[in-house]
Protein backbone atom coordinates (compact mmCIF):
# COMPACT_ATOMS: atom_id res chain seq x y z
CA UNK A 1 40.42 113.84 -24.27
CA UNK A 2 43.81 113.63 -25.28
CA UNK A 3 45.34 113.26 -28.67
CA UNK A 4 48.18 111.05 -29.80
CA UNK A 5 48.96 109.42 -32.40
CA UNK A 6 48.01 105.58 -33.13
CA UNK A 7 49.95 102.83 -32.79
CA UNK A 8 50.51 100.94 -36.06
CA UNK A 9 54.00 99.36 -36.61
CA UNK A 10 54.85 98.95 -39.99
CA UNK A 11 52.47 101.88 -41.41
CA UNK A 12 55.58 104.56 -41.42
CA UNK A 13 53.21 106.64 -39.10
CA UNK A 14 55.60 109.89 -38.42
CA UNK A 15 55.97 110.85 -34.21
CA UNK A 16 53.48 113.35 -33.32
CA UNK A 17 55.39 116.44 -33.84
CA UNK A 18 55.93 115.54 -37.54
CA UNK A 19 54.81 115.88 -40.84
CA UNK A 20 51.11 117.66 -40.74
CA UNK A 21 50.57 117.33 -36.87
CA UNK A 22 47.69 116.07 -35.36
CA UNK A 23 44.35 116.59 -36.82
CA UNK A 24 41.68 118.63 -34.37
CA UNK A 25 38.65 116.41 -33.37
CA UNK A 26 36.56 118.99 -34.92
CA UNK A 27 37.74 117.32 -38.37
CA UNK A 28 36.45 113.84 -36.99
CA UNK A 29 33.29 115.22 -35.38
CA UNK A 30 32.43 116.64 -39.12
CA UNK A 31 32.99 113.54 -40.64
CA UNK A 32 30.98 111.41 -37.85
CA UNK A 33 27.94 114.18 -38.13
CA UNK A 34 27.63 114.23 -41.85
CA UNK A 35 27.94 110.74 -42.75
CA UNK A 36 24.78 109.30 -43.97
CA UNK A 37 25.37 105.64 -42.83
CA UNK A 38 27.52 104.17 -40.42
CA UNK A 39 29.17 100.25 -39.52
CA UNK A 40 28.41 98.99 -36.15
CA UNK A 41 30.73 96.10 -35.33
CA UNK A 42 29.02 94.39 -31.91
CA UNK A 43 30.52 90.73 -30.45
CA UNK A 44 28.23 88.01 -29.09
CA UNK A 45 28.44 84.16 -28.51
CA UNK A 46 28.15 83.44 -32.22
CA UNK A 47 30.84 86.13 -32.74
CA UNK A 48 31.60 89.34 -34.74
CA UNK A 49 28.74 90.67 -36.50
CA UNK A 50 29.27 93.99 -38.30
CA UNK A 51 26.19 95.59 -39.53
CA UNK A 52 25.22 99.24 -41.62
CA UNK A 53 22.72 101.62 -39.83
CA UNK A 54 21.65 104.77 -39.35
CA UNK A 55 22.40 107.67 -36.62
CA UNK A 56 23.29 111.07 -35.85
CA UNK A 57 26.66 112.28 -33.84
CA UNK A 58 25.24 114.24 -31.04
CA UNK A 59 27.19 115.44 -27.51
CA UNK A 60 30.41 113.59 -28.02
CA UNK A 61 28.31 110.39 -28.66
CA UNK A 62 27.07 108.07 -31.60
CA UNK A 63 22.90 107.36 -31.00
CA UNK A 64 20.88 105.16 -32.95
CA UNK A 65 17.85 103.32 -32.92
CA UNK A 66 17.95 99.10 -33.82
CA UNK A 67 14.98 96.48 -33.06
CA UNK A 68 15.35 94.96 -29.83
CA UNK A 69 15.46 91.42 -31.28
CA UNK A 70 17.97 92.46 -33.89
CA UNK A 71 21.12 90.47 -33.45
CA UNK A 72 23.25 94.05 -32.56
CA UNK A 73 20.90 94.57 -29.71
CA UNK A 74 21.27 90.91 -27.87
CA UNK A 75 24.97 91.84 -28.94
CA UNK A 76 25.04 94.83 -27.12
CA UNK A 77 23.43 93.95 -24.10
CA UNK A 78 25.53 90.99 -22.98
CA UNK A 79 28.43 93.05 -24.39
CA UNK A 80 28.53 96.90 -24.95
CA UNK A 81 31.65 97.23 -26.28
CA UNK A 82 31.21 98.08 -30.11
CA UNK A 83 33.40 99.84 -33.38
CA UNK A 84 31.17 102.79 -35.10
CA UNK A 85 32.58 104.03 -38.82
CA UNK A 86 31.36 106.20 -41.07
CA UNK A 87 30.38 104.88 -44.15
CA UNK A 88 33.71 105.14 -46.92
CA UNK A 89 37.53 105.19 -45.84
CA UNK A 90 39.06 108.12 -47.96
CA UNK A 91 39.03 109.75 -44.31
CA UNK A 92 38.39 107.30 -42.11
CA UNK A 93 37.17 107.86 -38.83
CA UNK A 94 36.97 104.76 -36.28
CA UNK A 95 35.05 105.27 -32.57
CA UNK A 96 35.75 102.41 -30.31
CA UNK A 97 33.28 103.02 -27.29
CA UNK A 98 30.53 101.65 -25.37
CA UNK A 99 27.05 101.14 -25.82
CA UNK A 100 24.30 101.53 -23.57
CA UNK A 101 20.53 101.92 -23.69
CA UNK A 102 19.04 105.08 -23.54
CA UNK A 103 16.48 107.25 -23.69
CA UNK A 104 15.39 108.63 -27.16
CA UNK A 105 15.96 112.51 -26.41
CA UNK A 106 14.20 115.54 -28.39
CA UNK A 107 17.81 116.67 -29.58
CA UNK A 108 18.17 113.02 -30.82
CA UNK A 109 14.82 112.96 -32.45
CA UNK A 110 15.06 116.12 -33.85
CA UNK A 111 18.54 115.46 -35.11
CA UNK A 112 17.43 111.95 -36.90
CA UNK A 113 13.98 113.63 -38.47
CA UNK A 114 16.48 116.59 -40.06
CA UNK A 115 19.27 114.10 -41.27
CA UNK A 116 16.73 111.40 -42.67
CA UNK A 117 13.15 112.81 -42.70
CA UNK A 118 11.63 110.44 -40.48
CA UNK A 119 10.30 109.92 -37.28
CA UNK A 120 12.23 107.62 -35.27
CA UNK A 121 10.06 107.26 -32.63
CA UNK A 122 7.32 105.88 -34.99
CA UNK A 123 9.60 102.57 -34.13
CA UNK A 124 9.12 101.66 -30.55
CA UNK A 125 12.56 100.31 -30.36
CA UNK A 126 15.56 101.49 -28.25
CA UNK A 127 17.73 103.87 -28.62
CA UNK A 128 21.53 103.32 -27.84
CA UNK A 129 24.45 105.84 -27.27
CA UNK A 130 28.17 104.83 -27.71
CA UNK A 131 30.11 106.58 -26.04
CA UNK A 132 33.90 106.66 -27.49
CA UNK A 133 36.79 105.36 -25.28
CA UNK A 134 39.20 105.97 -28.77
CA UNK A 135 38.75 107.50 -32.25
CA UNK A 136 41.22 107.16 -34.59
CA UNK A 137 41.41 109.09 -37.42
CA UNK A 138 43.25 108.11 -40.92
CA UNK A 139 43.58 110.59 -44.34
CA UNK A 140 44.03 107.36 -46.69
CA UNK A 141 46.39 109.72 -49.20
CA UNK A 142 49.67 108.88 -48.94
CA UNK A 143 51.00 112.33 -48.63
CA UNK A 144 48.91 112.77 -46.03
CA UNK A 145 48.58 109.27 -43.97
CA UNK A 146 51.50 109.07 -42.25
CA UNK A 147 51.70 112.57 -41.20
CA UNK A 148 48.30 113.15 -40.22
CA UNK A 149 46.99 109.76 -38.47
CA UNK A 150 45.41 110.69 -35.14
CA UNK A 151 44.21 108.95 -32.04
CA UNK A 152 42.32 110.35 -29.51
CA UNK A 153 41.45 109.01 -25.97
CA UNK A 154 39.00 109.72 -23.47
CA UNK A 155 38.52 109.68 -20.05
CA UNK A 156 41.50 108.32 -17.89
């Protein structure tokens, strides 16, 4: 993973090695694991739907649980691409990634029981992990924003 930061003409964002540097991911990974509820924006034939859940940051990845006939399920399986955000935008994080069925793991489980006292698994539906291609990370101060906004890639 690299960090940079994001491309946004007209925002005043400062190069890199200006104003408060780059935030560290560990600032975005505390924001993405403490959040309660999190916007998942998924893209199908009838278009954008954008819709609140709940999940648990876990291994570098955003896992959650959604019915299989739910319209962000169909989404995701004829398209996996998908936006995750934490719920508010004082610090905003975004995750642009890809979804993909998985297993429900015990450290997922275990994870989602702590964070919302309930057994996920009492469900039977599946689980999905997105896994981020780009976060982007924004302090929406203004002595802060353009001195501060981060981007991180991953992979290639």
């Amino acid at each position: 993973m690299r960090a940079t930061r994001p491309y946004m003409p007209g925002y005043g964002i400062l190069p890199a090695d200006e104003g408060e540097g780059l935030l560290p991911f560990e600032w975005a990974e505390a924001r993405l694991r403490d959040a309660r509820n999190y916007w998942v924006a998924t893209v199908g034939p009838d278009g954008p739907h954008l819709m609140a859940v709940c999940g648990v940051w876990i291994d570098l990845q955003f896992v959650f649980s959604t019915g299989r006939k739910s319209r962000k399920a169909r989404n995701l399986a004829s398209n996996p691409r998908c936006v995750v955000a934490p719920e508010g935008a004082a610090d905003e994080i975004v995750v642009e990634g890809v979804a993909r069925e998985v297993a429900a793991t015990d450290a997922f489980v275990e994870a989602y029981r702590e964070k919302y006292d309930f057994d996920v698994t009492s469900l039977d539906e599946p689980v999905f992990a997105v896994t981020p291609a780009k976060v982007i990370a924004l302090i929406e101060v203004e002595e802060h924003f353009a001195g501060t906004a981060t981007r991180w890639i991953f992979g290639d």
